[in-house]
N, C-alpha and C. Protein backbone atom coordinates (compact mmCIF):
# COMPACT_ATOMS: atom_id res chain seq x y z
N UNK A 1 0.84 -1.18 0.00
CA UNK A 1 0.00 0.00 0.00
C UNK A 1 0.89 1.25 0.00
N UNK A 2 0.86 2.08 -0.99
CA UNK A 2 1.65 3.41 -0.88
C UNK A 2 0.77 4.44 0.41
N UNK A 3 2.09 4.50 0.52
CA UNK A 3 1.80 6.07 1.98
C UNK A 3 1.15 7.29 1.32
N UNK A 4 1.40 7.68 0.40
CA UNK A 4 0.93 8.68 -0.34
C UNK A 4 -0.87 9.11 0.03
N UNK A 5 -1.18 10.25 0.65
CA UNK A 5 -2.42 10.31 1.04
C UNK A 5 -2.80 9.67 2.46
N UNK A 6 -1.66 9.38 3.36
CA UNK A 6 -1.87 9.01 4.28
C UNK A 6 -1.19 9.66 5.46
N UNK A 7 -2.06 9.75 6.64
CA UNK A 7 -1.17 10.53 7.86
C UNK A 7 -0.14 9.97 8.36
N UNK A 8 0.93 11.18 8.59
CA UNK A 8 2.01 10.51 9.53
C UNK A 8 1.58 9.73 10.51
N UNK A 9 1.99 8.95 10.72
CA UNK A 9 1.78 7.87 11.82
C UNK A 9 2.62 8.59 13.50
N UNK A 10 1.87 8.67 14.32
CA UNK A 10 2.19 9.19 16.23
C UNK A 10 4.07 8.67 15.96
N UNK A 11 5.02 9.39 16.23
CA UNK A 11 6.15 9.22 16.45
C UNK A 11 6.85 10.39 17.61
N UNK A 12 7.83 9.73 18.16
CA UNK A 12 8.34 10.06 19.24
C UNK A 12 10.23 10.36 18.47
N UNK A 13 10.87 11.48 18.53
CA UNK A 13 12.04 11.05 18.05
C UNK A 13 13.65 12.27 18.69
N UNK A 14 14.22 11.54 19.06
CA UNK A 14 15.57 13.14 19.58
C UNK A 14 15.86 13.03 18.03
N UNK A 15 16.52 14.74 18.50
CA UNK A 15 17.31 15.16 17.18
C UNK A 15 18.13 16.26 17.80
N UNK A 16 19.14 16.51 16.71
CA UNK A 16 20.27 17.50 17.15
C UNK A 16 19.93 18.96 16.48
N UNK A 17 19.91 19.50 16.79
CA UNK A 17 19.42 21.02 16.06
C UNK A 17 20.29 22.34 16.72
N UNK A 18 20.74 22.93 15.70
CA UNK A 18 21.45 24.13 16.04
C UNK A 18 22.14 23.91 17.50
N UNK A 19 23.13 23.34 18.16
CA UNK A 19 23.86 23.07 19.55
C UNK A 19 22.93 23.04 20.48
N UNK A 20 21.63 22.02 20.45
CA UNK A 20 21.12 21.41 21.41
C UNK A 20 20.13 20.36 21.09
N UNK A 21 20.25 19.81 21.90
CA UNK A 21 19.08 18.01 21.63
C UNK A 21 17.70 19.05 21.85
N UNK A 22 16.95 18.28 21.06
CA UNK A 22 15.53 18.34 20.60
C UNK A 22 14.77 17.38 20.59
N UNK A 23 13.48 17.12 21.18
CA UNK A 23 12.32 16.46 20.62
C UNK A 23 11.34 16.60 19.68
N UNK A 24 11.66 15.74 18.84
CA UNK A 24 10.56 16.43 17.42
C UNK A 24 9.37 14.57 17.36
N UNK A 25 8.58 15.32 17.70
CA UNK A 25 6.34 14.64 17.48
C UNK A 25 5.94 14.39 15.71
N UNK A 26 5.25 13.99 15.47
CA UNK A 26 4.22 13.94 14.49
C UNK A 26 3.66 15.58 14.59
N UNK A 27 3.04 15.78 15.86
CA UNK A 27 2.61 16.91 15.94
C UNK A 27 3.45 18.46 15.27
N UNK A 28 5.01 18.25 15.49
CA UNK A 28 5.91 19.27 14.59
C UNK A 28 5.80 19.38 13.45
N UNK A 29 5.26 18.56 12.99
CA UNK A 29 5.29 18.52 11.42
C UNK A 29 4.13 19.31 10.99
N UNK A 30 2.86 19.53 12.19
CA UNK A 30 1.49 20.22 11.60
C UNK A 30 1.20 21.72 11.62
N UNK A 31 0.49 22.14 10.21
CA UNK A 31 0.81 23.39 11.13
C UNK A 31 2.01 24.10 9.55
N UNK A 32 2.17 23.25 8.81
CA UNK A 32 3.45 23.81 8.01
C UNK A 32 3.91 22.51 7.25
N UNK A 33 3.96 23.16 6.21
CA UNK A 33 5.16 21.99 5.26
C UNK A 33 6.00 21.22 5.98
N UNK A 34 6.70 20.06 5.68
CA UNK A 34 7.57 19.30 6.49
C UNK A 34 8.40 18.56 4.68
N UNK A 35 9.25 18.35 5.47
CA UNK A 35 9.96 17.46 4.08
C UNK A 35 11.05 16.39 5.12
N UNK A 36 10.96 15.51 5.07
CA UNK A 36 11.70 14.26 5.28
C UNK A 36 12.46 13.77 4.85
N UNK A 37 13.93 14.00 5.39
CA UNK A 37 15.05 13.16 4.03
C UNK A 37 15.61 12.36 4.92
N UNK A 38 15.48 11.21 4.56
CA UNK A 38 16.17 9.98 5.27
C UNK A 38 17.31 9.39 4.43
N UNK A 39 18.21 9.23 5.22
CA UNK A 39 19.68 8.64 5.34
C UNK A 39 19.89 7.43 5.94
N UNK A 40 20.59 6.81 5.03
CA UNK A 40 21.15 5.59 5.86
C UNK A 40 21.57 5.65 7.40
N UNK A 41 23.08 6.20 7.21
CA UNK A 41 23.95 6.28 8.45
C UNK A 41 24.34 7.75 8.47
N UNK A 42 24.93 8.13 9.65
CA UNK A 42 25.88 9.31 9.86
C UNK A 42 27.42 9.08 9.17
N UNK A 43 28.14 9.60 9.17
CA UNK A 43 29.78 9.51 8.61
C UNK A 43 29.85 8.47 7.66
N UNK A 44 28.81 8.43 6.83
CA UNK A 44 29.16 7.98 5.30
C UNK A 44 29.62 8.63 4.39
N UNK A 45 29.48 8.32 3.08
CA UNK A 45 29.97 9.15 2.01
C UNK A 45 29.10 10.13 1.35
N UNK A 46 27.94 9.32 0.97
CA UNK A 46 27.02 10.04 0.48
C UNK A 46 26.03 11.40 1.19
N UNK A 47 26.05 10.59 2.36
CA UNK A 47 25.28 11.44 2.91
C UNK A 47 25.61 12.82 3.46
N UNK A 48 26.37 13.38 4.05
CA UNK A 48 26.80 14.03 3.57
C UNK A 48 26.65 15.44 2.47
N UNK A 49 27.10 14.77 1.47
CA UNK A 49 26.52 15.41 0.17
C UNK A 49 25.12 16.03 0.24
N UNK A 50 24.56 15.03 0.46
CA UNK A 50 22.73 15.48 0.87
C UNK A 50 22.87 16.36 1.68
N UNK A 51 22.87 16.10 3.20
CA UNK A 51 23.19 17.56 3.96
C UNK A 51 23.41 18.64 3.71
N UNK A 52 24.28 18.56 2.75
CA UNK A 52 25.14 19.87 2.53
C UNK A 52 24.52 20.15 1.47
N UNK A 53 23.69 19.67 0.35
CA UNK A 53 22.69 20.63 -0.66
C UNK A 53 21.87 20.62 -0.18
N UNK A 54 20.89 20.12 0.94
CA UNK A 54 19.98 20.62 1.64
C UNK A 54 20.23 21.97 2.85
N UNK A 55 21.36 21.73 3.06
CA UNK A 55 21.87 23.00 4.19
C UNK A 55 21.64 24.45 2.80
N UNK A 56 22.56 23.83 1.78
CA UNK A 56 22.42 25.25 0.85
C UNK A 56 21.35 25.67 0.56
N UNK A 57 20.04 24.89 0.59
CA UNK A 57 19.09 25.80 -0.08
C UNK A 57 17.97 25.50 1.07
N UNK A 58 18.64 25.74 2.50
CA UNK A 58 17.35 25.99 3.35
C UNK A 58 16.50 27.36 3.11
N UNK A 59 17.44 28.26 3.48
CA UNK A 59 16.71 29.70 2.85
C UNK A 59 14.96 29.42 1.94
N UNK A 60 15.64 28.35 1.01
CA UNK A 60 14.51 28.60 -0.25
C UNK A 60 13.43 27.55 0.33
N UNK A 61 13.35 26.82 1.62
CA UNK A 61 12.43 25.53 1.92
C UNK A 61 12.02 26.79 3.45
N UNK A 62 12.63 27.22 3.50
CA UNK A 62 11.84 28.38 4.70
C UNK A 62 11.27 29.31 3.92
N UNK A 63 11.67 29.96 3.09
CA UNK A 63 10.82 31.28 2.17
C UNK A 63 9.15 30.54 1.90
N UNK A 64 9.54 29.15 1.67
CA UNK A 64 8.01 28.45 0.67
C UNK A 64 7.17 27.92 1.99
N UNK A 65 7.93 28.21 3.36
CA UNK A 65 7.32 27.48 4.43
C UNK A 65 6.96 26.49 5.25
N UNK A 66 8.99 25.82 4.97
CA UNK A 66 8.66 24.42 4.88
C UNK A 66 10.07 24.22 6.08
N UNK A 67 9.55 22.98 6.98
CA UNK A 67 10.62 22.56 7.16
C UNK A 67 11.28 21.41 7.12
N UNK A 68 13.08 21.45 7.44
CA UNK A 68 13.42 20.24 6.76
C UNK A 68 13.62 19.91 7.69
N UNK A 69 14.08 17.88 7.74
CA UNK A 69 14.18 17.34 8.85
C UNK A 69 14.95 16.07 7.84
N UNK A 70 16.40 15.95 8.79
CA UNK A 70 17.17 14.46 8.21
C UNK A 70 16.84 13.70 9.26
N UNK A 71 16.96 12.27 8.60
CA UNK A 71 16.77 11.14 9.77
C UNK A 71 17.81 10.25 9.08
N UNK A 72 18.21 9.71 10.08
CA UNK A 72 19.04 8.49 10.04
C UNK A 72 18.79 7.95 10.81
N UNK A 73 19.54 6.53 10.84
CA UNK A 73 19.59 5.45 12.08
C UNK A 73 20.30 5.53 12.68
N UNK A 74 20.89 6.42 13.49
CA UNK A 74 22.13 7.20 14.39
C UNK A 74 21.63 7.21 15.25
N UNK A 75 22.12 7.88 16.59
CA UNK A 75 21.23 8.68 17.45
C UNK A 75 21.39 10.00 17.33
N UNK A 76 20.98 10.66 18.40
CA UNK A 76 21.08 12.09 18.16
C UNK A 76 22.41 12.95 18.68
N UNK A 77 23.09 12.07 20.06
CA UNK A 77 24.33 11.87 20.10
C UNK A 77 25.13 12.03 18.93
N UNK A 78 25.54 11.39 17.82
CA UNK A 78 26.21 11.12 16.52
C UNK A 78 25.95 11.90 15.54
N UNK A 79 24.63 12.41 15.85
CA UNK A 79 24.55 13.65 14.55
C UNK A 79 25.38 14.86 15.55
N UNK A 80 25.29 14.79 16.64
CA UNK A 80 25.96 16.19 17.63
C UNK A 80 27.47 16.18 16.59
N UNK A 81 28.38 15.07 17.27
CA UNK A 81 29.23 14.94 16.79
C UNK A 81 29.65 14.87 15.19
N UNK A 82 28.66 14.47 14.36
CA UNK A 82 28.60 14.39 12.71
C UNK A 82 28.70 15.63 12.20
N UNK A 83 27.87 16.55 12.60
CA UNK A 83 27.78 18.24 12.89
C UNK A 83 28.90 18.71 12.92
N UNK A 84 29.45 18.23 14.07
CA UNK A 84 30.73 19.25 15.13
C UNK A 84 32.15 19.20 13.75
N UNK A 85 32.14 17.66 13.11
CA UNK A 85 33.25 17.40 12.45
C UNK A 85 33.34 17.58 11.19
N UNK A 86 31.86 17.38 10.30
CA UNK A 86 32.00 17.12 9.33
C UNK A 86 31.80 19.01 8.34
N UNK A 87 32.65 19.57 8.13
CA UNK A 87 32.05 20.95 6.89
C UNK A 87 30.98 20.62 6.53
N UNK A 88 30.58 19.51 5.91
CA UNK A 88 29.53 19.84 4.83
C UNK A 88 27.81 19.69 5.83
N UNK A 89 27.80 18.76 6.51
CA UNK A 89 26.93 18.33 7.80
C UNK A 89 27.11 19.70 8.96
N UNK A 90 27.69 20.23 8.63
CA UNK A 90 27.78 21.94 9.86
C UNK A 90 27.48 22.87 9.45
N UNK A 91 26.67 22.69 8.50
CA UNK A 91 26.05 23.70 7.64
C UNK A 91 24.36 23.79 8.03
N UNK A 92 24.13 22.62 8.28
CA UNK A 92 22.55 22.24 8.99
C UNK A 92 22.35 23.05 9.48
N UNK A 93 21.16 23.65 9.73
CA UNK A 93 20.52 24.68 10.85
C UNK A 93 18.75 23.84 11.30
N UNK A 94 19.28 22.57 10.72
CA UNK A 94 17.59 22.01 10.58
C UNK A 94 17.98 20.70 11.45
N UNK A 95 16.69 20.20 11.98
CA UNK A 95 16.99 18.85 12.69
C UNK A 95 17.69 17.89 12.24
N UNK A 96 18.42 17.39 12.69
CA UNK A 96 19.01 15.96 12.10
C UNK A 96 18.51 14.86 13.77
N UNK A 97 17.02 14.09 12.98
CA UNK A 97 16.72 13.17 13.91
C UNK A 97 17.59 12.04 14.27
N UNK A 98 17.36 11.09 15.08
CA UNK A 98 18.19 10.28 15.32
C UNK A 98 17.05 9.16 15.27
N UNK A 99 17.03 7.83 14.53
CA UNK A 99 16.26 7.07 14.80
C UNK A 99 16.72 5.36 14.96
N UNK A 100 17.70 4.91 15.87
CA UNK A 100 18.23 3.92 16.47
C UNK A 100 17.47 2.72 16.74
N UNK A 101 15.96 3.24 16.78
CA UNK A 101 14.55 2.15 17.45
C UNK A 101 14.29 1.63 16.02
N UNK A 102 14.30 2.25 14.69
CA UNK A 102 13.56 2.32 13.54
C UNK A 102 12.09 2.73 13.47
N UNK A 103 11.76 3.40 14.70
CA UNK A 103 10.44 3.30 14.18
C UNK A 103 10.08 4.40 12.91
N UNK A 104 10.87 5.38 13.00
CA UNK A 104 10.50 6.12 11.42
C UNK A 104 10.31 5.42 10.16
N UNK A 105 11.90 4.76 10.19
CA UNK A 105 12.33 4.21 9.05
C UNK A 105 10.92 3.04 9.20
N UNK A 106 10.86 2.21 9.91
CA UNK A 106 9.75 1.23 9.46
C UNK A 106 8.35 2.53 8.92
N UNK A 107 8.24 3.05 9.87
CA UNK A 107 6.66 4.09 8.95
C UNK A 107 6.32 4.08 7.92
N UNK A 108 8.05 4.74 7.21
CA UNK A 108 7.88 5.49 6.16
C UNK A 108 8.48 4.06 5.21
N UNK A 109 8.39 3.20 5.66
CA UNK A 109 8.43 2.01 4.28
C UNK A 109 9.70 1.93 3.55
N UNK A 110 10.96 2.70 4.73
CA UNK A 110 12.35 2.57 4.24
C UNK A 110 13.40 1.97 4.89
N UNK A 111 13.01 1.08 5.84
CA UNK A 111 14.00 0.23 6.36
C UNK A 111 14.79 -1.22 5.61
N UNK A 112 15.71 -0.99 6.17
CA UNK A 112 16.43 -2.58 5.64
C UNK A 112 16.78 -2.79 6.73
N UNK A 113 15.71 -4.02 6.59
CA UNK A 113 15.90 -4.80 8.05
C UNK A 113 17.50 -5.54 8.29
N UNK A 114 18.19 -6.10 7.15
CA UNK A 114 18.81 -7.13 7.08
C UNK A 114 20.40 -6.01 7.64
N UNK A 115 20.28 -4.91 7.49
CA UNK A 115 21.03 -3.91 7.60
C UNK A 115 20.81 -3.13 8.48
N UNK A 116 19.92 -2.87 9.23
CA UNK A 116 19.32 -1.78 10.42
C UNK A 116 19.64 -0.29 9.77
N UNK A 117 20.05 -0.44 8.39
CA UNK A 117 19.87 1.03 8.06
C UNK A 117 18.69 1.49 7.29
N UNK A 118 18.74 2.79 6.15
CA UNK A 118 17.51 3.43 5.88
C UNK A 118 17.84 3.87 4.30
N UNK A 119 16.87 3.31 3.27
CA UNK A 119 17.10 3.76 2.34
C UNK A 119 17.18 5.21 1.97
N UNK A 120 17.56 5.74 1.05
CA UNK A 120 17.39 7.48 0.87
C UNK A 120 15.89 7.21 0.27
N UNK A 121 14.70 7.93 1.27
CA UNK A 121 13.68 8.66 1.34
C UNK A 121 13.42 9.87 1.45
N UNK A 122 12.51 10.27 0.67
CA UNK A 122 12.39 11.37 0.55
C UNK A 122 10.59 11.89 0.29
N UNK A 123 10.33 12.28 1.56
CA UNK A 123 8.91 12.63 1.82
C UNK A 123 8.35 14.41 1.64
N UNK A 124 7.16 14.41 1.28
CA UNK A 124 6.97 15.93 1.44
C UNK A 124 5.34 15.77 2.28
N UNK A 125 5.39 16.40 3.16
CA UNK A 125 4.16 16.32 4.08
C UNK A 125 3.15 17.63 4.36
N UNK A 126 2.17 18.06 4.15
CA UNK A 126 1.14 19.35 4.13
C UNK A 126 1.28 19.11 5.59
N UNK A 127 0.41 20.70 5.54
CA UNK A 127 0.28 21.27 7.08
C UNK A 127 -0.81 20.41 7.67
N UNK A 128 -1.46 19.48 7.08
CA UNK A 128 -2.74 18.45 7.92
C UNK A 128 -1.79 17.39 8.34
N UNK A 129 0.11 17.19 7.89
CA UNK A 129 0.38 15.92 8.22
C UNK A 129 0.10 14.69 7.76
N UNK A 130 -0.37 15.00 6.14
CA UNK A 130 -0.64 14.38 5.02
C UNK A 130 0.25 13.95 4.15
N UNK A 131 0.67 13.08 3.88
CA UNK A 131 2.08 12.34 2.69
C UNK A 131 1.44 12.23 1.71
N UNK A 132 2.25 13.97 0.95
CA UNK A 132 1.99 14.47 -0.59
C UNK A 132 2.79 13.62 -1.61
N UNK A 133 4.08 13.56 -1.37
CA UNK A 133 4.96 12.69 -2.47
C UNK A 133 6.15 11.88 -1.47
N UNK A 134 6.25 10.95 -2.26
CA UNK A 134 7.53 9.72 -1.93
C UNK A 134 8.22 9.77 -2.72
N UNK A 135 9.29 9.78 -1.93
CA UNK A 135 10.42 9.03 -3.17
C UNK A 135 11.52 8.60 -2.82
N UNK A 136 12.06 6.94 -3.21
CA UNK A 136 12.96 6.17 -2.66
C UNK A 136 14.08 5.50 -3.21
N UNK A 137 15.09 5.94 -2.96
CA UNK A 137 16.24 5.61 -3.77
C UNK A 137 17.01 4.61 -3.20
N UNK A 138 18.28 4.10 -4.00
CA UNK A 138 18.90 2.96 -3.38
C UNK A 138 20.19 4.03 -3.00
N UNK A 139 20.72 2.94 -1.83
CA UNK A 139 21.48 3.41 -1.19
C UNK A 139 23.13 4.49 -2.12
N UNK A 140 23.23 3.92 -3.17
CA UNK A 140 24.46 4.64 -4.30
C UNK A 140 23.76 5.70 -4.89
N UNK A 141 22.51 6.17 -4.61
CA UNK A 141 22.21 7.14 -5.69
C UNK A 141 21.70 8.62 -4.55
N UNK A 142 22.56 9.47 -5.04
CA UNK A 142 22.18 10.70 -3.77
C UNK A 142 20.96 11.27 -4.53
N UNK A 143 20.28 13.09 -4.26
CA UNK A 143 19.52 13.35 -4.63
C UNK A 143 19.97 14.31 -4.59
N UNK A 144 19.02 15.25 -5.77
CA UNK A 144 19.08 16.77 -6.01
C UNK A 144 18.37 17.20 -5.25
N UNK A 145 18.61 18.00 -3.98
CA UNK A 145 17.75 19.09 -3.40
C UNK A 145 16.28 20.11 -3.67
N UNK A 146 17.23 20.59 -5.05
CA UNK A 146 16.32 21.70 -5.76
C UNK A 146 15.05 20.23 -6.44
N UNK A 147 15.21 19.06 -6.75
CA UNK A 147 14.28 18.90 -7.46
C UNK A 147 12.83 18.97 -5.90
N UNK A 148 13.57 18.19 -5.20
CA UNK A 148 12.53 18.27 -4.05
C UNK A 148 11.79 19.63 -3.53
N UNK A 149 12.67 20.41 -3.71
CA UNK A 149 12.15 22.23 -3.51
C UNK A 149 10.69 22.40 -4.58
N UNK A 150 11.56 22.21 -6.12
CA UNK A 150 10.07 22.42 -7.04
C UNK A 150 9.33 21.46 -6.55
N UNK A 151 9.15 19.61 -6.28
CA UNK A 151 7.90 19.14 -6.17
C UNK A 151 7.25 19.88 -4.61
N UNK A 152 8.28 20.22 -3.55
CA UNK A 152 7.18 21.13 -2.10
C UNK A 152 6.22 22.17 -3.24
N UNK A 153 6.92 22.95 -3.65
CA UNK A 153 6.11 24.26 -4.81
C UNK A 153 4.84 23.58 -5.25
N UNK A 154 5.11 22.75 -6.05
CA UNK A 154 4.09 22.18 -6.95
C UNK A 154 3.07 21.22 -5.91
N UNK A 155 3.66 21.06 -4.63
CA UNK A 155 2.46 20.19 -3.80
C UNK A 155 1.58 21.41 -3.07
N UNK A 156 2.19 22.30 -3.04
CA UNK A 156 1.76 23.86 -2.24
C UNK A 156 0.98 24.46 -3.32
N UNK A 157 1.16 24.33 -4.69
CA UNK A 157 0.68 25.10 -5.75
C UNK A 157 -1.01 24.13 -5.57
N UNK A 158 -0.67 22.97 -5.94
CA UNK A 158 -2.29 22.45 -6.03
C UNK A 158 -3.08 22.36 -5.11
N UNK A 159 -2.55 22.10 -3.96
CA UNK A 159 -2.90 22.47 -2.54
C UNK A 159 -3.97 23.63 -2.42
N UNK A 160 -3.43 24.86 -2.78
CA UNK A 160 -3.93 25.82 -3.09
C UNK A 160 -4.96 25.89 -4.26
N UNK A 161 -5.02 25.43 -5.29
CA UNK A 161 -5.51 25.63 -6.31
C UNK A 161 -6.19 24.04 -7.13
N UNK A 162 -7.42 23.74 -5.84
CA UNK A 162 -8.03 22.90 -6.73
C UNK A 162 -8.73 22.69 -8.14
N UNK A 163 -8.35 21.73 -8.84
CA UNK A 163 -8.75 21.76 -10.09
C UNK A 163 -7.64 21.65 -11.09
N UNK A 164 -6.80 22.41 -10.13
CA UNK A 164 -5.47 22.38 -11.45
C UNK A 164 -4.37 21.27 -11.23
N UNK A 165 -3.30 21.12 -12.17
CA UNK A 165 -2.37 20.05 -11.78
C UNK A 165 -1.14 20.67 -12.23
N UNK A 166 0.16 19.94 -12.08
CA UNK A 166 1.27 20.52 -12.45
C UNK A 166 1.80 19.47 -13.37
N UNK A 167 1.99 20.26 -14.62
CA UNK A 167 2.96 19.23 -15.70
C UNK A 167 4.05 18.97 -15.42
N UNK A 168 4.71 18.05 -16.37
CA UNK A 168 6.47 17.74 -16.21
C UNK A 168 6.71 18.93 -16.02
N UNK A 169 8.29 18.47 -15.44
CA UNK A 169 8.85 20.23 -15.01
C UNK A 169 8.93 21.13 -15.03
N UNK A 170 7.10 21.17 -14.62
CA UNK A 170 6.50 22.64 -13.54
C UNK A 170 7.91 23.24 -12.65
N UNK A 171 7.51 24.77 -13.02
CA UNK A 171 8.16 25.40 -12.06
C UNK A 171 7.07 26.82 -11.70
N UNK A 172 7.81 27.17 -10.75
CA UNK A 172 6.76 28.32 -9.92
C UNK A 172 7.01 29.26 -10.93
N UNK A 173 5.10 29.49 -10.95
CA UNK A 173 4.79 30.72 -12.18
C UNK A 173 4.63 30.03 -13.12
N UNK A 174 4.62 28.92 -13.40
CA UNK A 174 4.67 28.53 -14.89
C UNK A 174 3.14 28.48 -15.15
N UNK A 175 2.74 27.73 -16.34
CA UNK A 175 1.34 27.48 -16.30
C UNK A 175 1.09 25.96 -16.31
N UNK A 176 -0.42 26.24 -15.50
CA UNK A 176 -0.68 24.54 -15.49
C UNK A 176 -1.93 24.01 -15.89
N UNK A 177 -2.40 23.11 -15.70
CA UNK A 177 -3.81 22.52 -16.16
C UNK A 177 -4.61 22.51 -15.80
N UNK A 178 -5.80 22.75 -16.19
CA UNK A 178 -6.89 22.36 -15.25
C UNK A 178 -7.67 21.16 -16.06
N UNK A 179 -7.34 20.08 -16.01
CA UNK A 179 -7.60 18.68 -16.31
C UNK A 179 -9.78 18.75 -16.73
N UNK A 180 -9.88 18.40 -18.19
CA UNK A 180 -10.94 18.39 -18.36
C UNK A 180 -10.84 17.73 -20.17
N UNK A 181 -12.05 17.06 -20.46
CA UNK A 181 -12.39 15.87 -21.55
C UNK A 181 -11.93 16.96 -22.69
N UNK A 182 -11.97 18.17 -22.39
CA UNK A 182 -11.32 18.78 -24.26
C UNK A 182 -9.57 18.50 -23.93
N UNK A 183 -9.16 18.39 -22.95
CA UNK A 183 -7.60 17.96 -23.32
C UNK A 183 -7.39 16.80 -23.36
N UNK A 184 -8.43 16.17 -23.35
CA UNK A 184 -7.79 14.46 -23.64
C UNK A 184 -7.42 14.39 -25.33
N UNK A 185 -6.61 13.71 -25.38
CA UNK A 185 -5.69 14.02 -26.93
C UNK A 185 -5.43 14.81 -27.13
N UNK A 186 -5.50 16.13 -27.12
CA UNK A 186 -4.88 17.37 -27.28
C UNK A 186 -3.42 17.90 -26.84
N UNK A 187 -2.90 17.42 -25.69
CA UNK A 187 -1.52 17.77 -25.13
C UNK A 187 -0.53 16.45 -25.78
């Protein structure tokens, strides 16, 4: 069963945020955009990378009203320290959860059990705490930031504007559809 259209599920989780431990709810997420990027481990290779193009374009996931949140299977301990050492991971100004129990990673349908780690997921969640888009990669393949920025836009755009939809790579301002029997064959 895809998550898509379905509520976050009650979670309990520490996280490291700006030089102090945090508790972040289901309930944090309501109330405002949320975006979910899950990570395997802390002090890998890839990850990393992610961090650090998500650190670059927080600015543009706060302007649209959104916030970000990494999870791994760390604790929150290890992101302190992942933070403290790593340049590209000390750029964060956003939670980095810690999830050691799995219960995220099982939620969100990205655990490897056989591994106790977490595939790269990548969630976007409305202010009801609603799972707008998924998306799940294997562990060798990182992600573009900005693409996740335009799909928050485009989940915020229809959100707003029932009736309409967003084509292939919609971007903000562009034009979009409003889905009806004279465009069938026509596009």
């Amino acid at each position: 069963m895809s998550l898509i259209n379905t509520e976050v599920k009650p979670f309990k989780a520490d996280a490291f945020r700006n030089g102090e431990f945090i508790q972040v709810t289901e309930a944090d997420l309501k109330g405002k955009w949320s975006v979910l990027i899950f990570m395997p481990a802390a002090f890998t290779f890839n990850c990393p990378t992610e961090v650090e193009d998500a650190a670059d374009n927080y600015e543009e996931f706060k302007k649209a009203g959104a916030e970000v949140y990494i999870v791994t299977t760390d604790t929150h301990f290890s992101h302190k320290v992942w933070h403290e050492t790593s340049p590209a991971v000390g750029k964060a100004q956003f939670p980095l959860i810690g999830d050691p129990t799995h219960q995220l990673t099982r939620a969100f349908d990205v655990h490897i059990e056989e591994a106790g780690l977490a595939l790269r997921g990548t969630f976007i969640i409305n202010p009801e705490g609603v799972i707008k888009t998924a998306e799940i990669h294997d562990n060798s393949i990182a992600r573009d930031v900005s693409e996740t920025l335009r799909k928050l836009k485009a989940a915020q755009f229809v959100a707003s504007h029932p009736g309409e939809v967003c084509p292939a790579k919609w971007k903000e301002g562009e034009a979009t559809l409003a889905p009806s029997i004279d465009l069938v064959g026509k596009i």
